[in-house]
Protein backbone atom coordinates (compact mmCIF):
# COMPACT_ATOMS: atom_id res chain seq x y z
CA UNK A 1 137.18 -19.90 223.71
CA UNK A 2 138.34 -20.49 227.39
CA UNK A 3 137.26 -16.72 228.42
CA UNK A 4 133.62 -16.94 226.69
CA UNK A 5 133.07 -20.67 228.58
CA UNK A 6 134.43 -18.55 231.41
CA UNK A 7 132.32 -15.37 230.74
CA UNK A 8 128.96 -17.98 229.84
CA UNK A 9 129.51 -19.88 233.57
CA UNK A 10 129.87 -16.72 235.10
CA UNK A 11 126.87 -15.57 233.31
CA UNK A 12 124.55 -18.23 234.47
CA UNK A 13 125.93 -18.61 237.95
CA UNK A 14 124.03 -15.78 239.47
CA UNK A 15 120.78 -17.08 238.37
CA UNK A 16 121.19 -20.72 238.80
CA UNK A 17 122.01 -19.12 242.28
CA UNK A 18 118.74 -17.42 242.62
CA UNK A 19 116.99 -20.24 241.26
CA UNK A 20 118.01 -22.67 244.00
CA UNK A 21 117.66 -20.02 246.78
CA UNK A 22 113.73 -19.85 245.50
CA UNK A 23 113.52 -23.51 245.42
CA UNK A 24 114.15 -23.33 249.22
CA UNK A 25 112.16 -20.97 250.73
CA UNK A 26 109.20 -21.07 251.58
CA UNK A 27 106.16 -20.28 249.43
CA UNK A 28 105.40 -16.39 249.63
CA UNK A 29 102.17 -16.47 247.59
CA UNK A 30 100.39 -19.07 245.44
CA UNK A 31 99.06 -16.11 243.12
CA UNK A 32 102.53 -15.20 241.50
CA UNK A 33 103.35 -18.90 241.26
CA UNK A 34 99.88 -19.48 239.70
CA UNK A 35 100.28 -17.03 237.38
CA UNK A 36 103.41 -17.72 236.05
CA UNK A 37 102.71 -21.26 235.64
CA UNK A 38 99.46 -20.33 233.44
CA UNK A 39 101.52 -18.32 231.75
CA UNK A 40 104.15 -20.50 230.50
CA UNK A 41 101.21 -22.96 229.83
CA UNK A 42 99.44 -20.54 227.63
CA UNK A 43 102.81 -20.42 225.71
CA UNK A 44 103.61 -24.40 225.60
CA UNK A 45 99.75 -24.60 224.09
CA UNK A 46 100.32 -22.37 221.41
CA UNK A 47 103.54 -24.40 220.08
CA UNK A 48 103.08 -28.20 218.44
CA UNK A 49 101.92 -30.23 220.66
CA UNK A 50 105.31 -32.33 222.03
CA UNK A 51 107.23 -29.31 221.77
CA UNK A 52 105.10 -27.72 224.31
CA UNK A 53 105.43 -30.42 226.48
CA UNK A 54 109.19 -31.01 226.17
CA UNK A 55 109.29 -26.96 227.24
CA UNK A 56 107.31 -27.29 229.98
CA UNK A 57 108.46 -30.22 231.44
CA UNK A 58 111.46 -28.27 233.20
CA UNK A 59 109.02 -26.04 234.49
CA UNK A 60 106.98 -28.71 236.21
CA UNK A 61 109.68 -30.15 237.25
CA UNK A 62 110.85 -26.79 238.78
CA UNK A 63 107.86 -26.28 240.83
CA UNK A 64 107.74 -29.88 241.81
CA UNK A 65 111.17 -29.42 243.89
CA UNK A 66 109.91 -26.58 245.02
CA UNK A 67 106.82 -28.48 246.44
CA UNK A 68 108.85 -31.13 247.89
CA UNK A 69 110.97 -29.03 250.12
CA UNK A 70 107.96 -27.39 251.47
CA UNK A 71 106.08 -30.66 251.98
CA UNK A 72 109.74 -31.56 253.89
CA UNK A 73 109.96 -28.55 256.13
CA UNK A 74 105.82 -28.96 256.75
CA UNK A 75 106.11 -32.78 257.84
CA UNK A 76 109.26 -31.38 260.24
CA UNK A 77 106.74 -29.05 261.76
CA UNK A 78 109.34 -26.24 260.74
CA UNK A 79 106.28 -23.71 260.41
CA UNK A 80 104.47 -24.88 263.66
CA UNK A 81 104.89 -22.91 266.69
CA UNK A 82 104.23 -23.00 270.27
CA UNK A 83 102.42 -20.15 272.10
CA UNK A 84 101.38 -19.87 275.75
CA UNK A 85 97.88 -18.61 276.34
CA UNK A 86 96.34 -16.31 279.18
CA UNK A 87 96.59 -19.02 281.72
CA UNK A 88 99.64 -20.07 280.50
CA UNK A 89 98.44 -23.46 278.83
CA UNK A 90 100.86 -24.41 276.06
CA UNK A 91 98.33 -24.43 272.47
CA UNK A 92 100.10 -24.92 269.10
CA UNK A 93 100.79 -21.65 266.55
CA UNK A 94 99.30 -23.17 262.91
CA UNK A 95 98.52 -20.07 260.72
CA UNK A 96 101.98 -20.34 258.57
CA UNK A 97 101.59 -24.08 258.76
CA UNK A 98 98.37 -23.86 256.66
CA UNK A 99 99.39 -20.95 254.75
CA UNK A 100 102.42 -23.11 253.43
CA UNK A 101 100.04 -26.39 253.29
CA UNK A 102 97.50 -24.22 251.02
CA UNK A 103 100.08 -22.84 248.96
CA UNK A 104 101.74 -26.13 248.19
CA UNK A 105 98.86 -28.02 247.14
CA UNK A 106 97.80 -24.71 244.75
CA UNK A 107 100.67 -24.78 242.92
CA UNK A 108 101.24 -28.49 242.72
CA UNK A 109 97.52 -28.43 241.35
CA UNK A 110 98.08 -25.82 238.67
CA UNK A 111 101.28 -27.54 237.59
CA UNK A 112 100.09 -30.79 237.62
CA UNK A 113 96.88 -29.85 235.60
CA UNK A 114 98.63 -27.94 232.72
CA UNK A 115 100.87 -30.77 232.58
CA UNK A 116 98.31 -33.76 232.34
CA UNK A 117 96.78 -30.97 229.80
CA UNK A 118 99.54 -30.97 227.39
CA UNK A 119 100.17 -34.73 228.09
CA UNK A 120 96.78 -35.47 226.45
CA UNK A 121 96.74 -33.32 223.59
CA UNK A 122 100.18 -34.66 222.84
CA UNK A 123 98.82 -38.12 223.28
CA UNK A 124 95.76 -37.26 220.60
CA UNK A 125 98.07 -35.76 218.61
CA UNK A 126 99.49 -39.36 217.68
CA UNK A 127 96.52 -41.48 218.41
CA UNK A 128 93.52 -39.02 216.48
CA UNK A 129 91.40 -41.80 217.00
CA UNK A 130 90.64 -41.04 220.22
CA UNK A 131 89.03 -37.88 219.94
CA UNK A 132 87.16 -38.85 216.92
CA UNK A 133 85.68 -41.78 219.13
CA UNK A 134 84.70 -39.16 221.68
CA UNK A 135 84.13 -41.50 223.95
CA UNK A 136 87.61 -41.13 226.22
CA UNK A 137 87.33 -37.20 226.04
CA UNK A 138 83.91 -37.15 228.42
CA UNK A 139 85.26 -38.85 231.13
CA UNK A 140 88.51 -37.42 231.15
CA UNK A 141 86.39 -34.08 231.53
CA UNK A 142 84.82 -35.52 234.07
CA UNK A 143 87.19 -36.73 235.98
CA UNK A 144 89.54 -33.18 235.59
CA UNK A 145 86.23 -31.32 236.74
CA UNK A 146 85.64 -33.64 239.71
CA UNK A 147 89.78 -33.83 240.81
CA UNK A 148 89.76 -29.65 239.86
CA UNK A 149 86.81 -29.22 242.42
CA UNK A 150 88.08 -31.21 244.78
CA UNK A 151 91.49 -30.11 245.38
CA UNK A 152 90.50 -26.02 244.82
CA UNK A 153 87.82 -26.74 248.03
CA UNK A 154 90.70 -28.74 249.66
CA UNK A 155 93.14 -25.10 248.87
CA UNK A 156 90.48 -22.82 250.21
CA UNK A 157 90.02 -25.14 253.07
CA UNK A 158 93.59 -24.75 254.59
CA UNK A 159 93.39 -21.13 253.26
CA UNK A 160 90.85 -19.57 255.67
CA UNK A 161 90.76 -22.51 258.54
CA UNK A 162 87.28 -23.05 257.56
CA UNK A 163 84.99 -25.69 259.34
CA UNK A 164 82.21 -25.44 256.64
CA UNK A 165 84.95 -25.77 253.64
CA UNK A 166 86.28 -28.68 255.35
CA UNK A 167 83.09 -30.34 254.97
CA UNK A 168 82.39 -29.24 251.30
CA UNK A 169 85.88 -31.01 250.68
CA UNK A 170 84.21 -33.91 252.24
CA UNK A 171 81.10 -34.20 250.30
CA UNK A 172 82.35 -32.66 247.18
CA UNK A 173 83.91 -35.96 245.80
CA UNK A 174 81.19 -36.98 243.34
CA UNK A 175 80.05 -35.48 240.56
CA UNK A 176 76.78 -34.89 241.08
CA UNK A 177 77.25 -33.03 245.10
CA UNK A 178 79.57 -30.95 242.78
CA UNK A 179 76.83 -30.01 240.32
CA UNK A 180 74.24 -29.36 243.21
CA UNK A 181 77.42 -27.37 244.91
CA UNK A 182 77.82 -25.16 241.22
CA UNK A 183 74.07 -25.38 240.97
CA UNK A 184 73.36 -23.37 244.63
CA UNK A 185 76.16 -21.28 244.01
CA UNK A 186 74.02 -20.16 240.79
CA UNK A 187 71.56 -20.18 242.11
CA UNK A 188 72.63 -17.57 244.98
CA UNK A 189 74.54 -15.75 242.49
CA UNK A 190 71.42 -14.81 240.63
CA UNK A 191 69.59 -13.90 243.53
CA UNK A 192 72.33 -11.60 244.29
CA UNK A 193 72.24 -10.21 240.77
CA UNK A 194 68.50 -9.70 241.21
CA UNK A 195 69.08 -7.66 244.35
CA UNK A 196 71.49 -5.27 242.63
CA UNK A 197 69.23 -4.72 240.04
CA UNK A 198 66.98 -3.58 242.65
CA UNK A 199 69.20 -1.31 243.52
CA UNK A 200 69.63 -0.21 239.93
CA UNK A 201 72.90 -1.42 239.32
CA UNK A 202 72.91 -3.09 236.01
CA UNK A 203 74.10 -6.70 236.74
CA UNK A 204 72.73 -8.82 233.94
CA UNK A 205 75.95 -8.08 231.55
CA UNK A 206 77.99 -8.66 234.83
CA UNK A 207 76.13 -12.17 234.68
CA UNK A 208 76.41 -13.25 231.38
CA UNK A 209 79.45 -11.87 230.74
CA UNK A 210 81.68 -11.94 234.06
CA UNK A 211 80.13 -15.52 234.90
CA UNK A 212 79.89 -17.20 231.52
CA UNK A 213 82.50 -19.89 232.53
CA UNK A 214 79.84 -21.18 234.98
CA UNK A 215 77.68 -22.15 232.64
CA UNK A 216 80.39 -23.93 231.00
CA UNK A 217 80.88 -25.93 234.06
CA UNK A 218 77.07 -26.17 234.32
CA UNK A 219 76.84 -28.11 230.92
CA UNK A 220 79.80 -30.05 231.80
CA UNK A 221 78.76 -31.40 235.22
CA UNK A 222 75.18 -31.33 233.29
CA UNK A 223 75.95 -34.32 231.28
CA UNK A 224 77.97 -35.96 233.88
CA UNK A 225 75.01 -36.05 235.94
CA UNK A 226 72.94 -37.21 232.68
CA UNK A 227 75.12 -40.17 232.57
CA UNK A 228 74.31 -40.65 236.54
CA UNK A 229 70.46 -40.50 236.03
CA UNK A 230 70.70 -43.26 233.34
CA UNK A 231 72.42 -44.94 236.21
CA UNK A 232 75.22 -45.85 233.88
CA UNK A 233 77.42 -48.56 235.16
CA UNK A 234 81.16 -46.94 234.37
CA UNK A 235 79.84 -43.82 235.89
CA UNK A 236 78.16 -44.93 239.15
CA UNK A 237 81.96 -47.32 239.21
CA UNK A 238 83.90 -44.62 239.04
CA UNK A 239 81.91 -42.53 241.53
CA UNK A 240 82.64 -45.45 243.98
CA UNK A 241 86.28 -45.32 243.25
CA UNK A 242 86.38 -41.87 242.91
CA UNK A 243 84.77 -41.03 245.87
CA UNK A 244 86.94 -43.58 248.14
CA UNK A 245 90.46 -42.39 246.50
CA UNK A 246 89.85 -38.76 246.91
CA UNK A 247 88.29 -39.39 251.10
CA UNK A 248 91.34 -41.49 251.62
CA UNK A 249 93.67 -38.64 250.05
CA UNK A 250 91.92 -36.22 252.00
CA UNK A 251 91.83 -38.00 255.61
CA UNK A 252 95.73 -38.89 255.01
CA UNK A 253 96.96 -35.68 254.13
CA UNK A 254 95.57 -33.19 256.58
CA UNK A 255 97.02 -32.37 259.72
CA UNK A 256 96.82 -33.71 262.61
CA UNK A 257 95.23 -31.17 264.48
CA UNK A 258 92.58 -31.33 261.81
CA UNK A 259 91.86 -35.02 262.58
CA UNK A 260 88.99 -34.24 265.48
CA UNK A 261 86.90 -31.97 262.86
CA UNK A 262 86.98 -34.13 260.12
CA UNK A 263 86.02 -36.70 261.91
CA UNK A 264 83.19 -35.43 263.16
CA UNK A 265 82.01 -34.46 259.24
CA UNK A 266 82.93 -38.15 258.31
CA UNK A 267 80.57 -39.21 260.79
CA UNK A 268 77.50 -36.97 259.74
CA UNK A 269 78.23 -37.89 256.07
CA UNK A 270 77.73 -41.31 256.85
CA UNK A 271 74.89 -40.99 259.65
CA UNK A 272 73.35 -38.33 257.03
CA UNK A 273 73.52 -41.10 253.63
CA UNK A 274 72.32 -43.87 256.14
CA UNK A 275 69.39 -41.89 257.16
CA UNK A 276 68.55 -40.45 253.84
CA UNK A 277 69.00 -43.82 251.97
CA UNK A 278 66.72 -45.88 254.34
CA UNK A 279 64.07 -42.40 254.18
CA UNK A 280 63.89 -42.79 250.55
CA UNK A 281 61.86 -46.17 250.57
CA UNK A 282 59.26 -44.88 252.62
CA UNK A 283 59.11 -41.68 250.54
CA UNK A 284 60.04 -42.48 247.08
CA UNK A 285 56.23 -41.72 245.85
CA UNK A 286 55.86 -38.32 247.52
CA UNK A 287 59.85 -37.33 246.96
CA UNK A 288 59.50 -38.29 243.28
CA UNK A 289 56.77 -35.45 242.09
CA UNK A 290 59.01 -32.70 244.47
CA UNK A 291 61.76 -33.94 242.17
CA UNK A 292 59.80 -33.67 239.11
CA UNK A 293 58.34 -30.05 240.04
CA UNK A 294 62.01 -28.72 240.83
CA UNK A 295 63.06 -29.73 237.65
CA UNK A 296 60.41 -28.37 236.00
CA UNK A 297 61.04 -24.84 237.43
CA UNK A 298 65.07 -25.17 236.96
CA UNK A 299 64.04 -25.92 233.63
CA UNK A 300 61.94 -23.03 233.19
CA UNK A 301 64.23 -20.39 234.69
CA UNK A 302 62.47 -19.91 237.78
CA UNK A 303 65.19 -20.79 240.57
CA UNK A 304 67.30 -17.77 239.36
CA UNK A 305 69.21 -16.45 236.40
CA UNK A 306 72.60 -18.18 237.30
CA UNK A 307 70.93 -21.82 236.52
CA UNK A 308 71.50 -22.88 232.77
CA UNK A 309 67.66 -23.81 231.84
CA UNK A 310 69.09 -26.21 228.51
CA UNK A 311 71.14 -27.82 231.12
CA UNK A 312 68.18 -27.93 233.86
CA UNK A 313 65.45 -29.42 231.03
CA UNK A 314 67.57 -31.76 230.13
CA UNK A 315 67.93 -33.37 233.89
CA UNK A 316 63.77 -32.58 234.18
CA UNK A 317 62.89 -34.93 230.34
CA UNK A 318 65.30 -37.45 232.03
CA UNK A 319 63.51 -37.66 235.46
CA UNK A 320 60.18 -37.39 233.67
CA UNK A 321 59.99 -40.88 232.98
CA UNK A 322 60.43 -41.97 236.52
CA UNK A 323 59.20 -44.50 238.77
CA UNK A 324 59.22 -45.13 242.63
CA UNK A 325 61.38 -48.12 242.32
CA UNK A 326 63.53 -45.80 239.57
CA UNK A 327 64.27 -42.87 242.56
CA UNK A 328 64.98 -45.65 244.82
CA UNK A 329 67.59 -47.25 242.56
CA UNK A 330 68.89 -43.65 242.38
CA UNK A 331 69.57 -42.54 245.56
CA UNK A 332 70.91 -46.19 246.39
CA UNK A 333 73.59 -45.31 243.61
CA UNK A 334 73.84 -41.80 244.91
CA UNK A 335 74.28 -42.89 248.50
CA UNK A 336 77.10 -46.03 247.78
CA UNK A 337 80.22 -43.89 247.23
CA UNK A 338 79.88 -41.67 250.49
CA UNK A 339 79.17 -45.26 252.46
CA UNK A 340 82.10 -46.74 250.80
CA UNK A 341 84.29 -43.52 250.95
CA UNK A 342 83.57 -42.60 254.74
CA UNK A 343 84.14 -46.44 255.71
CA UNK A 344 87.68 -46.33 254.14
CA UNK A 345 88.20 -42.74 255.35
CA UNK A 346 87.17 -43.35 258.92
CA UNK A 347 89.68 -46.10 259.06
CA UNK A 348 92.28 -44.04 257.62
CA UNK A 349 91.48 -41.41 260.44
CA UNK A 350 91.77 -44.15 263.01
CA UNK A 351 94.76 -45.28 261.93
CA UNK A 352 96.73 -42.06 261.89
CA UNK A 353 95.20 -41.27 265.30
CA UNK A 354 96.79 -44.22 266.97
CA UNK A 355 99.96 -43.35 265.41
CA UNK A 356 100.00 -39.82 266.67
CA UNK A 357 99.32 -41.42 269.87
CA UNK A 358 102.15 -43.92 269.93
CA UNK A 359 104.44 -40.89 268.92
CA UNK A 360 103.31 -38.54 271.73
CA UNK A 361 103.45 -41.83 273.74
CA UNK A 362 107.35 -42.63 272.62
CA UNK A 363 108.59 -39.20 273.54
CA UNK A 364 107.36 -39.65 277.27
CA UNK A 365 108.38 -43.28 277.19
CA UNK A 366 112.44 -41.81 275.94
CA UNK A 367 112.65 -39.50 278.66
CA UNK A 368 111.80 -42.43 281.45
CA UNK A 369 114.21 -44.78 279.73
CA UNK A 370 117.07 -41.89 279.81
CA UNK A 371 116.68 -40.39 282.78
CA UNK A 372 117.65 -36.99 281.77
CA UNK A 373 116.38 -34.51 278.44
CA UNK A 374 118.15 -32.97 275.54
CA UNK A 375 117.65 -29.23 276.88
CA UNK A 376 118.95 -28.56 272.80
CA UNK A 377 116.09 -31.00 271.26
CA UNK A 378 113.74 -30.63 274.03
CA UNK A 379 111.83 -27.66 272.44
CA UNK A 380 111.13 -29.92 268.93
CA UNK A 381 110.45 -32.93 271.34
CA UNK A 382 107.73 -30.76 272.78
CA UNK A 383 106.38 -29.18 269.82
CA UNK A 384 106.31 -32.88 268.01
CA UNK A 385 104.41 -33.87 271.36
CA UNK A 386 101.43 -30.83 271.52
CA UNK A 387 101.53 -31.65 267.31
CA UNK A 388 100.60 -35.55 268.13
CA UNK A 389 97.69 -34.39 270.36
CA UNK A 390 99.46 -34.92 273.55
CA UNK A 391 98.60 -33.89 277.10
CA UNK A 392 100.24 -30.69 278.36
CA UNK A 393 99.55 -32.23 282.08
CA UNK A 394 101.47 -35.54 281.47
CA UNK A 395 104.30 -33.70 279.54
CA UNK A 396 104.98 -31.93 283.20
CA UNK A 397 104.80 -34.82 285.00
CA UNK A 398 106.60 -36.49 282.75
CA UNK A 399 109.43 -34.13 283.26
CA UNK A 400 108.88 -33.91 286.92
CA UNK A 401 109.37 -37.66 287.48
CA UNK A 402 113.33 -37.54 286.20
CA UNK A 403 113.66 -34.04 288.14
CA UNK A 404 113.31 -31.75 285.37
CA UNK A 405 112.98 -28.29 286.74
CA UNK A 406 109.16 -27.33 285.57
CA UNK A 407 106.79 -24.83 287.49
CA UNK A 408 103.95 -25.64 289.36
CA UNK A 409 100.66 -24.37 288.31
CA UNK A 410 98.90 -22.37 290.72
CA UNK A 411 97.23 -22.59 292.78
CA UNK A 412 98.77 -26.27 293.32
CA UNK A 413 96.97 -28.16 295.65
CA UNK A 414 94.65 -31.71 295.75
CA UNK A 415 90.99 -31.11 294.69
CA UNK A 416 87.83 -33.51 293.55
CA UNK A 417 87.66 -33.82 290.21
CA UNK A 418 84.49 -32.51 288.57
CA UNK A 419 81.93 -34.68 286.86
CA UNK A 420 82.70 -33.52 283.41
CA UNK A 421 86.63 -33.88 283.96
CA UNK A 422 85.81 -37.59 285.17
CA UNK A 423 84.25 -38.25 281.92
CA UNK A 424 85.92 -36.86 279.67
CA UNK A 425 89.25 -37.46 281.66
CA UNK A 426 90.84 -33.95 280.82
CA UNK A 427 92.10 -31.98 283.95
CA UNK A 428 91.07 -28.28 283.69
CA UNK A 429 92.85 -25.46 285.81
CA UNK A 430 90.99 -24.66 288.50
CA UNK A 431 89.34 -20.75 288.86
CA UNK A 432 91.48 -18.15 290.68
CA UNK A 433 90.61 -17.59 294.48
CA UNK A 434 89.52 -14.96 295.16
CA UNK A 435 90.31 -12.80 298.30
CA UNK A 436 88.19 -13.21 301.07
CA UNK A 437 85.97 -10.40 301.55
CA UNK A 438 86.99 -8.18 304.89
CA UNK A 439 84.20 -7.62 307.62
CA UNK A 440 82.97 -4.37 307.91
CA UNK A 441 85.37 -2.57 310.44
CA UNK A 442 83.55 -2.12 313.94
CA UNK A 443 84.94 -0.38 317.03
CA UNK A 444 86.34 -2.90 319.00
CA UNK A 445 84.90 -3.93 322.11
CA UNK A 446 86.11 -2.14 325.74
CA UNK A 447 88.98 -3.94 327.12
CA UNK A 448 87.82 -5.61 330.31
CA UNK A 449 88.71 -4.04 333.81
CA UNK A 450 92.11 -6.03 334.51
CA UNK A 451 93.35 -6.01 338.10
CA UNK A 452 96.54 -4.06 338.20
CA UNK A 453 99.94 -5.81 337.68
CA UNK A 454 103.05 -5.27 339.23
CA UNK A 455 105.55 -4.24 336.55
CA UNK A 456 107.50 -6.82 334.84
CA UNK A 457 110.54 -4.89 333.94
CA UNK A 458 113.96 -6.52 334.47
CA UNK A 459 114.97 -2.85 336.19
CA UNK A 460 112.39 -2.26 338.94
CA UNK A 461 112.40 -6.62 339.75
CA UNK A 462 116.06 -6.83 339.75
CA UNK A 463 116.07 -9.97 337.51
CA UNK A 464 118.33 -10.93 334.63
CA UNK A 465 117.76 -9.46 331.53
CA UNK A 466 116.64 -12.20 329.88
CA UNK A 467 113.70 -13.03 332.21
CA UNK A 468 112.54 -9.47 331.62
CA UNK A 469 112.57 -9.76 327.57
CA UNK A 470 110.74 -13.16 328.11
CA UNK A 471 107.83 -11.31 330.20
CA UNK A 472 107.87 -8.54 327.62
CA UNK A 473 107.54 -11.39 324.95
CA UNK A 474 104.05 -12.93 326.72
CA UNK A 475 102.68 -9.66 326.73
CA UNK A 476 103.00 -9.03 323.13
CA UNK A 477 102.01 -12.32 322.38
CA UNK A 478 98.57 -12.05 324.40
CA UNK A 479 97.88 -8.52 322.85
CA UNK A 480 98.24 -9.88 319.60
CA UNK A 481 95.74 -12.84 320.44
CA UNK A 482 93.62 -10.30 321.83
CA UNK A 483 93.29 -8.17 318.28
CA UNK A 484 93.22 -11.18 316.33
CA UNK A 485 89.87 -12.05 318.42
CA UNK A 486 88.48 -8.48 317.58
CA UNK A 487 87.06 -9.90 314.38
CA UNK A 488 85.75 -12.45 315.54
CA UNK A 489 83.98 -10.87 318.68
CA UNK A 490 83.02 -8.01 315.78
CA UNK A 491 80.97 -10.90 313.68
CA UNK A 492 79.26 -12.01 317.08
């Protein structure tokens, strides 16, 4: 019995082993993770319902210590790096900091999803009821649909570096932005179906076929949208909350050096809702039969193939039967969770920029209070620094002022400041000089007619040595002031 307890640890050392070595290192694709995950989903569905769950509840768990250690080594900058530029200017390495931040937040969604998956139809499993109400199953969809978009924008996002998915990830928090997203994406996807055609490539199978899940999300986000033109309470509640929760998760959890851009999309969200809700109630007559016609030609099939026409006459009968003062109620409700959402996020934003800034601060602040630097921690001091948005120009003068050895830029040497470094109150490094350009070369001028001089030589005078060498020395000294004048009598 001893040797098979002995043979069975042995056994599941090796992989135990391999498991926590994986559990350590860092994400080397979200695909393969993905996958698997799925996979063992797929398998945990087609079991009873708690058994599924109990079996994939130590794979969750698995990937969720996984995520932890690489949220750890991403909050200790362990994939940041610092490069120096053509110039020389310090500027901060980020590509396997995102690729680790992207990959993180993939897998965490797909294991979090299949989870709260099983968790509900283990849940209906004991309470039927529910689902025979089939009232809690619509806004669960809804709200999976709206998280689901959310976080897979927020992945592609710190995926490619992308300005323009960074702001879809900032409008793309209520359910109806996310149907007009899916519904231009159809939209363009049809068009580009059309063109192939043209071409005579055959792409309306390719359409139906390879695309049918977005009409699925069409009729989803279709009667989500239903319930927001009937201006249902719960729905325009939860867009409020929704919209709030998901800007505050957003502004909170993206890098630092991230913090300038979004805050610049914040700002035309809310300058943008402003402007379009206080347009609306001069418009609302003339904007509510544009409304009315686009409807009527989504519902027709006339904006493309990709657009579900059940799911677009069902949005035109609702708007049908509107008024001015209906629109206008609309658009207020449509407008309220971005004002609400960019308000909290913009303080959010705030606040984590004057805490980067008291960090950059306190590193500067420790090396005047000691005196002296770690030279061991002074590489991670300075990373942490450049991270926190810190100046390159007071880190060196910083170190300067406690005697640090740190090179001079060049050229080195006081200058006015320009007009848009005085307002802004960012130094910038000064252009190269360049050489001065040589005068043409001219024959020098005829040397005048000197009276003859007796020679000065210490041999033929009979004088000391030294008194000779001294003579010599004036004469070389006035030829050379006579060819450094050549240029100058050359330019008159």
């Amino acid at each position: 019995m001893s040797r098979f307890a002995t043979s069975m640890k042995s056994a599941l050392r090796a992989p135990a082993r391999r498991l926590v070595a994986w559990v350590r290192a860092p994400f080397a694709s979200l695909y393969r993770v993905a996958a698997a995950v799925l996979a063992a989903g797929a398998v945990c569905l087609a079991l009873p319902p708690w058994v599924g769950l109990l079996l994939f509840a130590p794979v969750a768990a698995v990937v969720g210590v996984k995520v932890a250690h690489a949220v750890r080594a991403v909050t200790s900058l362990c994939y940041v790096g610092v490069a120096e530029n053509r110039e020389g200017h310090p500027s901060l390495d980020v590509r396997r900091d995102l690729l680790q931040r992207s990959r993180a937040l993939g897998a965490a969604s797909v294991a979090a999803g299949v989870a709260v998956l099983l968790a509900v139809r283990a849940a209906l499993a004991v309470f039927p009821g529910l689902a025979e109400d089939g009232v809690l199953a619509p806004y669960l969809a809804f709200t999976a649909v709206l998280l689901g978009g959310f976080l897979l924008f927020y992945t592609l996002a710190l995926r490619f570096d992308s300005s323009v998915l960074r702001g879809l990830t900032s409008i793309a928090v209520t359910l109806p932005v996310f149907f007009i997203v899916v519904a231009v994406a159809s939209i363009l996807l049809s068009w580009a179906m059309d063109v192939l055609a043209g071409l005579g490539v055959p792409a309306e199978g390719l359409l139906q076929g390879g695309f049918a899940w977005l009409y699925e999300m069409q009729r989803l986000l279709g009667a989500a949208v239903g319930y927001f033109l009937k201006q249902d309470t719960l729905i325009v509640g939860v867009s409020i909350v929704a919209a709030a929760l998901l800007l505050l998760l957003y502004t909170y959890s993206v890098p630092l050096y991230w913090l300038r851009s979004v805050s610049r999309w914040l700002k035309g969200i809310g300058v943008a809702a402003a402007a379009f809700g206080a347009a609306v109630i001069v418009f609302a007559g003339v904007w509510l039969a544009d409304v009315q016609h686009l409807a009527e030609q989504g519902a027709a099939g006339h904006l493309g193939a990709g657009l579900d026409a059940g799911v677009a006459s069902s949005q035109a009968q609702a708007i049908a039967q509107y008024r001015s003062d209906d629109l206008v109620a609309l658009i207020k409700a449509f407008v309220l969770p971005y004002t609400v959402g960019v308000f909290v996020a913009n303080g959010v934003v705030a606040w984590r920029k004057g805490r980067a800034k008291q960090t950059a601060d306190g590193i500067l602040d420790g090396f005047a209070a000691a005196g002296h630097v770690d030279e061991a921690a002074l590489s991670g001091q300075r990373k942490r620094y450049l991270y926190c948005g810190g100046s390159p120009t007071l880190w060196d003068i910083a170190l300067r002022s406690i005697g640090h050895d740190v090179p001079l830029p060049h050229p080195f040497a006081p200058r006015k400041l320009t007009l848009k470094e005085r307002l802004t109150g960012v130094l910038e490094d000064p252009p190269p000089e360049r050489a001065p350009e040589q005068p043409p070369e001219q024959p020098p001028d005829p040397p005048a007619e000197q009276p003859a001089a007796p020679p000065l030589s210490s041999a033929s005078s009979g004088l000391p040595d030294e008194v000779g060498m001294h003579a010599d020395f004036k004469a070389d000294h006035a030829e050379g002031r006579t060819k450094r004048n050549e240029p100058r009598r050359a330019l008159r």
